[in-house]
PDB file of N, CA and C in Angstrom:
ATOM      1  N   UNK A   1      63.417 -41.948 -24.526  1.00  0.00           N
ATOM      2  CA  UNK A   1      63.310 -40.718 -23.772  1.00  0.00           C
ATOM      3  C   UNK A   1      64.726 -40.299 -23.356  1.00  0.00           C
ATOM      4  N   UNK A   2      65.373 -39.116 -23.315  1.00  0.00           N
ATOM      5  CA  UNK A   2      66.505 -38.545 -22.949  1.00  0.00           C
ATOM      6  C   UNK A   2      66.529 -38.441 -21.820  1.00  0.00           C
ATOM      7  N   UNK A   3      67.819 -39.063 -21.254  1.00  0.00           N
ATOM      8  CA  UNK A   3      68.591 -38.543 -19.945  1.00  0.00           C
ATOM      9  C   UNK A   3      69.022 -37.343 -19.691  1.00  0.00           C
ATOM     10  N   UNK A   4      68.799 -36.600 -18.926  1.00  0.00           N
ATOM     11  CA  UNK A   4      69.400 -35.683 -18.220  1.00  0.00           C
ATOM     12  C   UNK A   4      70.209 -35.650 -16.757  1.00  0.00           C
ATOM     13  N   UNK A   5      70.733 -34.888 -16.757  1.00  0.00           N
ATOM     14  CA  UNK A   5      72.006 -35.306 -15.542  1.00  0.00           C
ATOM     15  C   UNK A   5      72.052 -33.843 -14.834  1.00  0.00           C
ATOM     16  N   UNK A   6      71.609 -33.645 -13.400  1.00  0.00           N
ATOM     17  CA  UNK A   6      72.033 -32.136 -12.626  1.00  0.00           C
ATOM     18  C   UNK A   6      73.099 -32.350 -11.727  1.00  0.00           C
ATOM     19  N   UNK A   7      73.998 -31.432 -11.992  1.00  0.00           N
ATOM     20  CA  UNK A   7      75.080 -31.104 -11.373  1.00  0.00           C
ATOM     21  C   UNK A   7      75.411 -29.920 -10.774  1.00  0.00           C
ATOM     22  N   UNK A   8      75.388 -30.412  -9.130  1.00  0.00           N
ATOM     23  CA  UNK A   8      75.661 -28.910  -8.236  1.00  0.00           C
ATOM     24  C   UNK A   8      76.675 -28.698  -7.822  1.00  0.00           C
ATOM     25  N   UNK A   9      76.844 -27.628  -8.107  1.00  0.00           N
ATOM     26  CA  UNK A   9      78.829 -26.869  -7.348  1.00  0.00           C
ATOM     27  C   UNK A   9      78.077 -25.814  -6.534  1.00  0.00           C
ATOM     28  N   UNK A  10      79.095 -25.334  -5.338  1.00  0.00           N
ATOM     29  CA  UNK A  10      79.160 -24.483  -4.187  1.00  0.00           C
ATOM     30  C   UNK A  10      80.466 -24.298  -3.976  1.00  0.00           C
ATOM     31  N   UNK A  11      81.190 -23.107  -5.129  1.00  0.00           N
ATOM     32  CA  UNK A  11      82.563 -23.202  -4.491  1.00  0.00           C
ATOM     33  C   UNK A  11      83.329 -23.760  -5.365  1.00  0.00           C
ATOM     34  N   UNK A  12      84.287 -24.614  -4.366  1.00  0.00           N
ATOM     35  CA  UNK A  12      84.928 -25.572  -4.687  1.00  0.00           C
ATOM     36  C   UNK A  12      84.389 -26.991  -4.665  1.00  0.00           C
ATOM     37  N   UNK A  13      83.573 -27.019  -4.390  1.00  0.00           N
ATOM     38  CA  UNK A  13      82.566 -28.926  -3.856  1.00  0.00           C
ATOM     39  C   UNK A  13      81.689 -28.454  -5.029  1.00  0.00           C
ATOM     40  N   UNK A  14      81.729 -30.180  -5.635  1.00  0.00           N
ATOM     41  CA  UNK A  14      81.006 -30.180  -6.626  1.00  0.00           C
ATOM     42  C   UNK A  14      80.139 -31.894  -5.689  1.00  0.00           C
ATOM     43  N   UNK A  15      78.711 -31.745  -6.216  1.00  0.00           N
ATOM     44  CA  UNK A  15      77.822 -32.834  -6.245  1.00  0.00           C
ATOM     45  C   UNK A  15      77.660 -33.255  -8.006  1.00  0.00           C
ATOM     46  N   UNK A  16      78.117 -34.059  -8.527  1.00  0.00           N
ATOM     47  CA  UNK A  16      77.890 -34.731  -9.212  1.00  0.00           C
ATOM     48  C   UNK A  16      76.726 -35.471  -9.463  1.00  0.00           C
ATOM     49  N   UNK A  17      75.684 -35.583 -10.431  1.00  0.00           N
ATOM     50  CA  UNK A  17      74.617 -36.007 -10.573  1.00  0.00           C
ATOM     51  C   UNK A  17      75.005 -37.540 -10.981  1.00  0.00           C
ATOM     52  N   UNK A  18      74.191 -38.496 -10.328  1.00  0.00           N
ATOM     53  CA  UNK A  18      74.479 -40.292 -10.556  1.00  0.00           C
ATOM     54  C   UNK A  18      73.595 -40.646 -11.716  1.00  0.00           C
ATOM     55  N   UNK A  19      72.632 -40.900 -11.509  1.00  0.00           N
ATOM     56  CA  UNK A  19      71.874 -41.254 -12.260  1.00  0.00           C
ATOM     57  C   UNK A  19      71.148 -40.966 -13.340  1.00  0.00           C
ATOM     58  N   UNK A  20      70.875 -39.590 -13.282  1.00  0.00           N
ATOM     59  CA  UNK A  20      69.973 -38.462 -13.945  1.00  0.00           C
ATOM     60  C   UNK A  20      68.694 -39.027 -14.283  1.00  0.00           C
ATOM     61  N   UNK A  21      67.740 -38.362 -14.769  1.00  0.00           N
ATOM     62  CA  UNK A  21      66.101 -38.572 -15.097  1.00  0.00           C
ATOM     63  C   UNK A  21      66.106 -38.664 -16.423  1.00  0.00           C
ATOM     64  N   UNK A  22      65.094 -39.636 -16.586  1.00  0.00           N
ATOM     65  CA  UNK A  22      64.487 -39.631 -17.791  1.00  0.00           C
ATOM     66  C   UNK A  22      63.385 -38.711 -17.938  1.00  0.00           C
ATOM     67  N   UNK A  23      63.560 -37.792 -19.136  1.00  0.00           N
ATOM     68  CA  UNK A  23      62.408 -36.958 -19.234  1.00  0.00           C
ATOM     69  C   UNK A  23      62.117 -36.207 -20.772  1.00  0.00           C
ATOM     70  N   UNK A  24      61.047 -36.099 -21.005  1.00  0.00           N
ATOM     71  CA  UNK A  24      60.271 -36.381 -22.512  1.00  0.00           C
ATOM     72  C   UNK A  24      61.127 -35.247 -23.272  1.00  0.00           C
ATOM     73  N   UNK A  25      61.751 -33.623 -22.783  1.00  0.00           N
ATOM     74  CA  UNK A  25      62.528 -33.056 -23.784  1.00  0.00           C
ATOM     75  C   UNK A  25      63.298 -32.068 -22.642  1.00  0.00           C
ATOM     76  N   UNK A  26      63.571 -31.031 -23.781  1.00  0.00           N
ATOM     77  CA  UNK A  26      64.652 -29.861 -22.973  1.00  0.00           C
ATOM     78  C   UNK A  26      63.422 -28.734 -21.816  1.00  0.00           C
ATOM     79  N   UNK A  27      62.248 -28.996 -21.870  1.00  0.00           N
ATOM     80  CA  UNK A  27      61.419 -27.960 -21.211  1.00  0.00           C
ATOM     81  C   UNK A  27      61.065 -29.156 -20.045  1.00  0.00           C
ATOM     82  N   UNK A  28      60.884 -29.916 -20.314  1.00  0.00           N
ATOM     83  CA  UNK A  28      60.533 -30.722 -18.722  1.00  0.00           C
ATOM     84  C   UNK A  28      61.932 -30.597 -17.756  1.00  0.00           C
ATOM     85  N   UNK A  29      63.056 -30.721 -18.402  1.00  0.00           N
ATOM     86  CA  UNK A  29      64.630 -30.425 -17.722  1.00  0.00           C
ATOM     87  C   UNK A  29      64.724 -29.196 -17.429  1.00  0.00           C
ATOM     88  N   UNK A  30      64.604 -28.242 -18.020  1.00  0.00           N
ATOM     89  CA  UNK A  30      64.236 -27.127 -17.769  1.00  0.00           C
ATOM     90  C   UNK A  30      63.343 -26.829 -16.223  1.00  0.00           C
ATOM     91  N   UNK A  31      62.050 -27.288 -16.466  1.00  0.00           N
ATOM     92  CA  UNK A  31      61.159 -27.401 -15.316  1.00  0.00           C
ATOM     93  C   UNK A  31      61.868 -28.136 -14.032  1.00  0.00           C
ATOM     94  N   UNK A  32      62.511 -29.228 -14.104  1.00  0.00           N
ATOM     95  CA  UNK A  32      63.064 -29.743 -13.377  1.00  0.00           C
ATOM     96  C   UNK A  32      63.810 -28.779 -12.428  1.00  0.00           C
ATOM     97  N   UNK A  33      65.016 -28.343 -13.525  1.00  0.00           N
ATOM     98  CA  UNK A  33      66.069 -27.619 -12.773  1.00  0.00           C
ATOM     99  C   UNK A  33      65.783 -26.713 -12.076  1.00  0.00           C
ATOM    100  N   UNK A  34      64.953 -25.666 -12.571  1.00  0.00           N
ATOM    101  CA  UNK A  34      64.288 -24.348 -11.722  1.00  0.00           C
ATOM    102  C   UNK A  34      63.292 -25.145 -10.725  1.00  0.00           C
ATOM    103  N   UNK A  35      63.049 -26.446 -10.183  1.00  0.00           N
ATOM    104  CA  UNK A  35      61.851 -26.642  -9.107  1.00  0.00           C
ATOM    105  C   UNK A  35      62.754 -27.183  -7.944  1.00  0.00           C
ATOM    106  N   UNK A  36      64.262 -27.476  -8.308  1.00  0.00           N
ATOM    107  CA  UNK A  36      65.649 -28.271  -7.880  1.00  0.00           C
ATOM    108  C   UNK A  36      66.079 -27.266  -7.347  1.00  0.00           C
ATOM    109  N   UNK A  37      66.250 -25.979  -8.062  1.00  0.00           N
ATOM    110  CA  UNK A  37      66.872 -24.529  -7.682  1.00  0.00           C
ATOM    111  C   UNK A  37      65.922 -23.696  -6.479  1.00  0.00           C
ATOM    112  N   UNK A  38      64.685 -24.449  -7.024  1.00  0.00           N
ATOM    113  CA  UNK A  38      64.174 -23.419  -5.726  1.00  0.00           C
ATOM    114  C   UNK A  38      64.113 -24.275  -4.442  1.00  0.00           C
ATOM    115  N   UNK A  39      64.054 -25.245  -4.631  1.00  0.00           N
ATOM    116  CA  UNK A  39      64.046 -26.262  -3.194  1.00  0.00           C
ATOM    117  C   UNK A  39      65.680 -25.537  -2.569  1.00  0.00           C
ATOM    118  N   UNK A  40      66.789 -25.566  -3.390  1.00  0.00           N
ATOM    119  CA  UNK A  40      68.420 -25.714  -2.450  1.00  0.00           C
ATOM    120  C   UNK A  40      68.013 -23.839  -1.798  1.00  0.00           C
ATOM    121  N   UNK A  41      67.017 -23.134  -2.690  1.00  0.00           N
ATOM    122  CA  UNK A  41      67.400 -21.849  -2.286  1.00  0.00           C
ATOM    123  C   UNK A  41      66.064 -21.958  -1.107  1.00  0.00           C
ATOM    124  N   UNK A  42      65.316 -22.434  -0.712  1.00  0.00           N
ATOM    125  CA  UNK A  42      64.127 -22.895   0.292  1.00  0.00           C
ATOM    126  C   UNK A  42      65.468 -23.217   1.581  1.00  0.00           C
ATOM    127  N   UNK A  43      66.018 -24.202   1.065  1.00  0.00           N
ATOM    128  CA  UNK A  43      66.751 -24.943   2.256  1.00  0.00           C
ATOM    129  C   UNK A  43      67.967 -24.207   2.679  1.00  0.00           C
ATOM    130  N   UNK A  44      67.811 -22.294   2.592  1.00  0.00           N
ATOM    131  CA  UNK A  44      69.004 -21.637   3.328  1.00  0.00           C
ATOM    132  C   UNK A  44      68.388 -21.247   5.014  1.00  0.00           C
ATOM    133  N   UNK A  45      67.834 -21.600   4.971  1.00  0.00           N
ATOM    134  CA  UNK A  45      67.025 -21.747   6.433  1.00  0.00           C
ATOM    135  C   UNK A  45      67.979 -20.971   7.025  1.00  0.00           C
ATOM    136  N   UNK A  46      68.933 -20.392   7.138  1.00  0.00           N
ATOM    137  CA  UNK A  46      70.098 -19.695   8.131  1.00  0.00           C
ATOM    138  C   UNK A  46      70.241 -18.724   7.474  1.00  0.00           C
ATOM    139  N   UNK A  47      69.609 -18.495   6.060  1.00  0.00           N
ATOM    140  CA  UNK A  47      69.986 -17.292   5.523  1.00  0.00           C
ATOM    141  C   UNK A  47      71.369 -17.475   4.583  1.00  0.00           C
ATOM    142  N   UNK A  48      71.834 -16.926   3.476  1.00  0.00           N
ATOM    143  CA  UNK A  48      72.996 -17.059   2.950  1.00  0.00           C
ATOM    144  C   UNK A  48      73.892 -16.117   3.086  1.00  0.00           C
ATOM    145  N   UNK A  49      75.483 -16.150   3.081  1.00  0.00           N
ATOM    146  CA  UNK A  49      76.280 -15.611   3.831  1.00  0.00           C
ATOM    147  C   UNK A  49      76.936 -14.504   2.261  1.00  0.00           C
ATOM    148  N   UNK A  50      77.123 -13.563   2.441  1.00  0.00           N
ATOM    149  CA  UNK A  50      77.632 -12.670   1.430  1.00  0.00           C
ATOM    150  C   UNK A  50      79.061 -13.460   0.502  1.00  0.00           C
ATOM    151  N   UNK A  51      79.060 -13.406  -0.868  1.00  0.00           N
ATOM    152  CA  UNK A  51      79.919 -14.199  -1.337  1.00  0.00           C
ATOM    153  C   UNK A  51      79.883 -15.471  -1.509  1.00  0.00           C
ATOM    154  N   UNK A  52      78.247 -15.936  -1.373  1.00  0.00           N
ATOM    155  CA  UNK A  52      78.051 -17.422  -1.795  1.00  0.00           C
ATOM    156  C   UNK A  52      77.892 -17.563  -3.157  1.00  0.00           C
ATOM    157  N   UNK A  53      78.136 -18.631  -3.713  1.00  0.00           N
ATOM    158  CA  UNK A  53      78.163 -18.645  -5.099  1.00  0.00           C
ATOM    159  C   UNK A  53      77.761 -20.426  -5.273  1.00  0.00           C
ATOM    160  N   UNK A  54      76.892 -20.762  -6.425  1.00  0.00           N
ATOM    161  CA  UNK A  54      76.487 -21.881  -7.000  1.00  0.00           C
ATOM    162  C   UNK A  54      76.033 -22.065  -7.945  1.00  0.00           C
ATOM    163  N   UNK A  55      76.411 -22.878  -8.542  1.00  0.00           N
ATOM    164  CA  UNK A  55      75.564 -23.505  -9.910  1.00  0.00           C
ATOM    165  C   UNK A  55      74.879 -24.723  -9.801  1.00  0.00           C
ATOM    166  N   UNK A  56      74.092 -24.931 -10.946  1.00  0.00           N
ATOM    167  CA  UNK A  56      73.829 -26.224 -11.459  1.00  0.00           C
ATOM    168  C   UNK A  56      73.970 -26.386 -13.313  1.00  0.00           C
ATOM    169  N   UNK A  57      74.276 -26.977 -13.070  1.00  0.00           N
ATOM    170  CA  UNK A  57      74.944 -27.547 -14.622  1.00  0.00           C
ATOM    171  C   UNK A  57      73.513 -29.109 -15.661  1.00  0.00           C
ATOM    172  N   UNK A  58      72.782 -28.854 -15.916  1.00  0.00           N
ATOM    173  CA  UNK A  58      72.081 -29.863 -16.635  1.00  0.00           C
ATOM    174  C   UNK A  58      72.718 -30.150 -18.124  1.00  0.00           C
ATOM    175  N   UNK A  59      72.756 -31.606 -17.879  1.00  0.00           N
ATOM    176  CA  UNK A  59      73.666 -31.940 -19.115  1.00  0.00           C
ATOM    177  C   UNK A  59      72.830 -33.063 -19.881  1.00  0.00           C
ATOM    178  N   UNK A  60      73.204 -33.603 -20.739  1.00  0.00           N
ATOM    179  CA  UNK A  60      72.266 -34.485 -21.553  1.00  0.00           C
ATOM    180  C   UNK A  60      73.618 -35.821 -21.697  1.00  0.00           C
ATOM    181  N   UNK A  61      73.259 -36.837 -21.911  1.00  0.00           N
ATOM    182  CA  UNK A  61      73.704 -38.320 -22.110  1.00  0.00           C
ATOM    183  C   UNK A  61      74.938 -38.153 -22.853  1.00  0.00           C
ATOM    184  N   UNK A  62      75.277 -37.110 -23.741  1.00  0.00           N
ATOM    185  CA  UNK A  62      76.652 -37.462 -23.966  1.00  0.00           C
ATOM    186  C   UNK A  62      77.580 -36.404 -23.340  1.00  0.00           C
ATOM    187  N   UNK A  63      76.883 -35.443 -21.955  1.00  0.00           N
ATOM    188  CA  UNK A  63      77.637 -34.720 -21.334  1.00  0.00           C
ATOM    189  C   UNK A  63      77.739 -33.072 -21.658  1.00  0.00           C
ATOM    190  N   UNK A  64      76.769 -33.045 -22.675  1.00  0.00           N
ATOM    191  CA  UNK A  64      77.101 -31.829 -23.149  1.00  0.00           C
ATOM    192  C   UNK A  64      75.925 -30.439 -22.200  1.00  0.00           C
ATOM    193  N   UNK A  65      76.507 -29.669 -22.265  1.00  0.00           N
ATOM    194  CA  UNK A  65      76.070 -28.908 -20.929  1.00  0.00           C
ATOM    195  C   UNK A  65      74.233 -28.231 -21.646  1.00  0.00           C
ATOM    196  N   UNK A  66      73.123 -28.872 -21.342  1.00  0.00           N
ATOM    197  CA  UNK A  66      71.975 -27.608 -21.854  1.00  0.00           C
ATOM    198  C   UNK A  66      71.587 -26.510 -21.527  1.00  0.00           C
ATOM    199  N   UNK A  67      71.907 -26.572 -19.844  1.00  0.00           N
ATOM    200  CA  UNK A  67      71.278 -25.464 -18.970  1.00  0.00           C
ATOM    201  C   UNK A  67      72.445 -24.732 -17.907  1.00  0.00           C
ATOM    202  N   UNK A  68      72.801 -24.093 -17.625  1.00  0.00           N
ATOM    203  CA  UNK A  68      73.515 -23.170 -16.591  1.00  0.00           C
ATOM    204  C   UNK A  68      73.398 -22.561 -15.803  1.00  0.00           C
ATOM    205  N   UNK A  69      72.654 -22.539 -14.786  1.00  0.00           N
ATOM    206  CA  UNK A  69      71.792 -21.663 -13.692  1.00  0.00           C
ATOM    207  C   UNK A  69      72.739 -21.472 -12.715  1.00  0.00           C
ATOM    208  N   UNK A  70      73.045 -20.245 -12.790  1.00  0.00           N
ATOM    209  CA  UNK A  70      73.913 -19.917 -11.771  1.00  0.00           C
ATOM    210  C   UNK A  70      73.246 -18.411 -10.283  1.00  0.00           C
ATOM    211  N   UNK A  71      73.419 -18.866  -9.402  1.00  0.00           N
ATOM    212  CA  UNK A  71      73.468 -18.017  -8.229  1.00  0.00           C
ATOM    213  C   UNK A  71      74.564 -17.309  -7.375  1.00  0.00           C
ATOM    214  N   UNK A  72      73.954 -16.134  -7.124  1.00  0.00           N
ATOM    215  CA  UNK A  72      75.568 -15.381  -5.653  1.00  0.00           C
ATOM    216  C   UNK A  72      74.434 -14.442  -5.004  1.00  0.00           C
ATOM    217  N   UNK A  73      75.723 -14.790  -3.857  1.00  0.00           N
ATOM    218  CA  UNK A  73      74.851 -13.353  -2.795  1.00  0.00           C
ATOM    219  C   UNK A  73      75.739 -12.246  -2.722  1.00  0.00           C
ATOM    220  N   UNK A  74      75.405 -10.724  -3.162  1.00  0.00           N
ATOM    221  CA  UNK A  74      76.393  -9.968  -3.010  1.00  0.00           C
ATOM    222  C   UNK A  74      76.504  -9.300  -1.826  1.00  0.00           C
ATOM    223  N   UNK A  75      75.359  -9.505  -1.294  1.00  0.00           N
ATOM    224  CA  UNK A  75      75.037  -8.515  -0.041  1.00  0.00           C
ATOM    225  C   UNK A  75      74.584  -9.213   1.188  1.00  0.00           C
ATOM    226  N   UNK A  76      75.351  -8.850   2.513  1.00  0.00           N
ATOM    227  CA  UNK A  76      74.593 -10.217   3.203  1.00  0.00           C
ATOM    228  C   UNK A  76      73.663  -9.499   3.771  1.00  0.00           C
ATOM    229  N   UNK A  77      72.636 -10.240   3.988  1.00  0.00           N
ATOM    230  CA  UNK A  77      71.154  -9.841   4.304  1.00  0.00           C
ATOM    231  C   UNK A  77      70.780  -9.870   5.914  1.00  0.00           C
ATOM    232  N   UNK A  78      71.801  -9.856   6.370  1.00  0.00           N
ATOM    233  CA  UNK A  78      71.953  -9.719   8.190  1.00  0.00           C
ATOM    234  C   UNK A  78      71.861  -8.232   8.408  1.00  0.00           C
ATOM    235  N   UNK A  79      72.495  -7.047   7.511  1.00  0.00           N
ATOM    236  CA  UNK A  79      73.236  -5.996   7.555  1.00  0.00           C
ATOM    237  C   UNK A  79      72.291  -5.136   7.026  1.00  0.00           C
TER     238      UNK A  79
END
């Protein structure tokens, strides 16, 4: 079964994925990442600040990038 590896940046700070999951192909990683993406975007509990920006990066065992999900806020939502 293939490893996959998620990797989150905010910025300049990157979280590096340790371990990654074992999982049966590219659509369960897939599933993964978008259920990963919606939990960090659940947990803005304060709301996000105009000019936020993040990714996640899903990569496979020899590093090579499958998925790219990237987010920004252009507008802050206070205003």
């Amino acid at each position: 079964m293939p490893r996959f590896f998620f990797h989150i940046a905010q910025g300049t700070r990157v979280r590096p994925a340790n371990e990654g999951l074992d999982l049966p192909d590219d659509d369960a990683a897939w599933q993964e990442a978008i259920s990963a993406c919606s939990e960090l975007i659940a947990d803005l509990d304060q709301g996000p600040k105009a000019g936020t920006e993040w990714q996640m990066d899903v990569t496979d065992e020899t590093g090579a990038v499958r998925f790219r999900l990237g987010f920004s806020v252009d507008v802050d939502p206070k205003n």
